[in-house]
C-alpha atoms as a PDB file:
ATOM      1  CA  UNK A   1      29.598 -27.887 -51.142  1.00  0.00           C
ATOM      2  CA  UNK A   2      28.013 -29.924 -53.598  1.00  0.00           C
ATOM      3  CA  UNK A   3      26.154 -27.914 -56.316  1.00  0.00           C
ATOM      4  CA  UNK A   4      22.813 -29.624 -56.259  1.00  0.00           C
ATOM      5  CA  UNK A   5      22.336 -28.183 -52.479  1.00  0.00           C
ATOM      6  CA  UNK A   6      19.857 -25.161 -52.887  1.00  0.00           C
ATOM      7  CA  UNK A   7      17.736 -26.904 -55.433  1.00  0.00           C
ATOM      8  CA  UNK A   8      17.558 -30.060 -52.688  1.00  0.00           C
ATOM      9  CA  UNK A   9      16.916 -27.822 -49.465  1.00  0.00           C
ATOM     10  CA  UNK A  10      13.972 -26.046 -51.786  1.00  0.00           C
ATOM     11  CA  UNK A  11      12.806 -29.548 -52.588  1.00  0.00           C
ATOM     12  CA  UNK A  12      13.169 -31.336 -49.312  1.00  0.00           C
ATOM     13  CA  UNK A  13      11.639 -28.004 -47.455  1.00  0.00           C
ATOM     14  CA  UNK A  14       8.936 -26.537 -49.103  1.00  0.00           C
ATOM     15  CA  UNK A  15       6.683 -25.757 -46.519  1.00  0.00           C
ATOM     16  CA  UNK A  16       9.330 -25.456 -43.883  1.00  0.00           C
ATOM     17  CA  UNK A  17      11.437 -22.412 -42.872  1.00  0.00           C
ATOM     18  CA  UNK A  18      14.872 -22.657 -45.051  1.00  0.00           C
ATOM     19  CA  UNK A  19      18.247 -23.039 -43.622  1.00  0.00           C
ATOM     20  CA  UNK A  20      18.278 -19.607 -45.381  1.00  0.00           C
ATOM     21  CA  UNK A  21      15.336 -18.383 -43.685  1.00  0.00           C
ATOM     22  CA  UNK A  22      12.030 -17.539 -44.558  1.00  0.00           C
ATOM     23  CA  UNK A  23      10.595 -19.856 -46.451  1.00  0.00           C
ATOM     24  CA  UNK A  24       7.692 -19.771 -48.634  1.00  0.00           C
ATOM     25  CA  UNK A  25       5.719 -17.877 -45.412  1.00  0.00           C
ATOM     26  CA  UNK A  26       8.279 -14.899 -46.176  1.00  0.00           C
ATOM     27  CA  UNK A  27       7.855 -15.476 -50.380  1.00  0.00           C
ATOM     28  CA  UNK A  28       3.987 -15.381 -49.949  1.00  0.00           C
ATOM     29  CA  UNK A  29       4.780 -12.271 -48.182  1.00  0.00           C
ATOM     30  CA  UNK A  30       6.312 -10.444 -50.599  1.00  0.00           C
ATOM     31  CA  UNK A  31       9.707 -11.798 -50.111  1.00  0.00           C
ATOM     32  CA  UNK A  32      12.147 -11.889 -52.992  1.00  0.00           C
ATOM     33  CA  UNK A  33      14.692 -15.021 -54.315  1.00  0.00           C
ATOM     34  CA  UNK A  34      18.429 -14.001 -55.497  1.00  0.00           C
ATOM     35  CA  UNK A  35      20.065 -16.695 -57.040  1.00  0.00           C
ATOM     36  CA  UNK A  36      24.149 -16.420 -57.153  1.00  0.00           C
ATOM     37  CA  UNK A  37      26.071 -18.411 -58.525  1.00  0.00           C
ATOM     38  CA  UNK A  38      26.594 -20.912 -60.998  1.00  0.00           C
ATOM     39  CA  UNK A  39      24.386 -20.487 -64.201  1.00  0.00           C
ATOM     40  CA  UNK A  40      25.124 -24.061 -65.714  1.00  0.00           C
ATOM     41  CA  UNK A  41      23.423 -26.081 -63.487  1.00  0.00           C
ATOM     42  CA  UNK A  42      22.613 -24.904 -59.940  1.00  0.00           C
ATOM     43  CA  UNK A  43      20.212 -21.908 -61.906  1.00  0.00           C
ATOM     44  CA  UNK A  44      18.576 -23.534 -63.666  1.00  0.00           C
ATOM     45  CA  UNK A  45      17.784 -25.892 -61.195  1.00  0.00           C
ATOM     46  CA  UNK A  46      16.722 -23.640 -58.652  1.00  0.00           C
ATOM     47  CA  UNK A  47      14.513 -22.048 -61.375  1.00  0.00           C
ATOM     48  CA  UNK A  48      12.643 -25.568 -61.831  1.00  0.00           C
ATOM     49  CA  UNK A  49      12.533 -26.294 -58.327  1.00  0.00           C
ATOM     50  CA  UNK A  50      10.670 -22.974 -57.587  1.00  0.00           C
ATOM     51  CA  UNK A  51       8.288 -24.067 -60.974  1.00  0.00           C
ATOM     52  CA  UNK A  52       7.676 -27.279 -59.692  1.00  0.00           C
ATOM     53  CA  UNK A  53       6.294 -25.706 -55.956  1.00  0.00           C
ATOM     54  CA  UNK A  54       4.207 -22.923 -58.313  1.00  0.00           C
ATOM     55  CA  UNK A  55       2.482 -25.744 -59.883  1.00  0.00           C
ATOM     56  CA  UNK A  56       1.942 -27.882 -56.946  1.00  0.00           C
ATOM     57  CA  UNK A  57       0.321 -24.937 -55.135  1.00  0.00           C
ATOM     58  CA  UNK A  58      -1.536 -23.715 -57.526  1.00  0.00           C
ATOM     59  CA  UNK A  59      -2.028 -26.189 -60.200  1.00  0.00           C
ATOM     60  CA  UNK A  60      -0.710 -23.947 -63.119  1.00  0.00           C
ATOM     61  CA  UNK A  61       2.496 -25.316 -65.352  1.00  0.00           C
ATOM     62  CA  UNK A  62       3.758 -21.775 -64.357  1.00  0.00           C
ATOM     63  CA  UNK A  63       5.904 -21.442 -67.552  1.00  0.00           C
ATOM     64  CA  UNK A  64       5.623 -17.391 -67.366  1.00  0.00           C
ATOM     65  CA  UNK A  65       5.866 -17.491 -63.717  1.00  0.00           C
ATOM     66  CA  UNK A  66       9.699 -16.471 -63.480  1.00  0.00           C
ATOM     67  CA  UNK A  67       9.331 -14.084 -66.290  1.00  0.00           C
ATOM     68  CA  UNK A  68       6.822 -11.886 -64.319  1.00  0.00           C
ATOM     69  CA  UNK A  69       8.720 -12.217 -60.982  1.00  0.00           C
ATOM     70  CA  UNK A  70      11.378 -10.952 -62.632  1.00  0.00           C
ATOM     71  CA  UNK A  71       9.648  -7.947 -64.298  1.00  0.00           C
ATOM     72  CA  UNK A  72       8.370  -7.498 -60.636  1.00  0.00           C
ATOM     73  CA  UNK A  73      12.020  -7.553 -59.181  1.00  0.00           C
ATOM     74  CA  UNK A  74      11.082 -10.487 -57.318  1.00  0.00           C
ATOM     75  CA  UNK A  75      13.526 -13.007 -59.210  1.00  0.00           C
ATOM     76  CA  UNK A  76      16.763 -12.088 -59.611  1.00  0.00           C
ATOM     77  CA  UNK A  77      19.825 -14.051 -60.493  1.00  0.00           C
ATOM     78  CA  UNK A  78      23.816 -13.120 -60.728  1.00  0.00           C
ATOM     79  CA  UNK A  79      25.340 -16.173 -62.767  1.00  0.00           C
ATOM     80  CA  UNK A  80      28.088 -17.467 -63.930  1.00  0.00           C
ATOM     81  CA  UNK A  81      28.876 -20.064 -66.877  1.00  0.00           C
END
């Protein structure tokens, strides 16, 4: 599996149910991301990914975005370098 894969399906899919399920109907919902994996480069691009569909939903840059979904428990990632 190439590594690029999540941050693609998020990109291609956005308002689409994800070959993980849910979608952003189940993250408007209350629904959480976990992100597992490697912390190099799949992350961090997963974290921009999710930025980029904050700001083209609501217009914001969304720079603190992750910071409070994490402080929420909403955002939480298990990496590895």
């Amino acid at each position: 599996m190439k590594l690029d894969v999540i941050p693609r399906v998020l990109d291609e899919h956005p308002e689409h149910d994800l070959p993980c399920g849910g979608g952003l109907a189940a993250w408007e919902q209350g629904g959480h991301v976990y992100v597992c994996g490697d912390g190099l480069r799949m992350a961090p691009a997963v974290r921009q990914v999710l930025l980029g569909l904050h700001r083209d939903r609501t217009g914001e840059d969304g720079a603190a975005w992750p910071a409070e979904l994490e402080e929420r428990g909403r955002y939480q990632q298990e990496v590895f370098a």
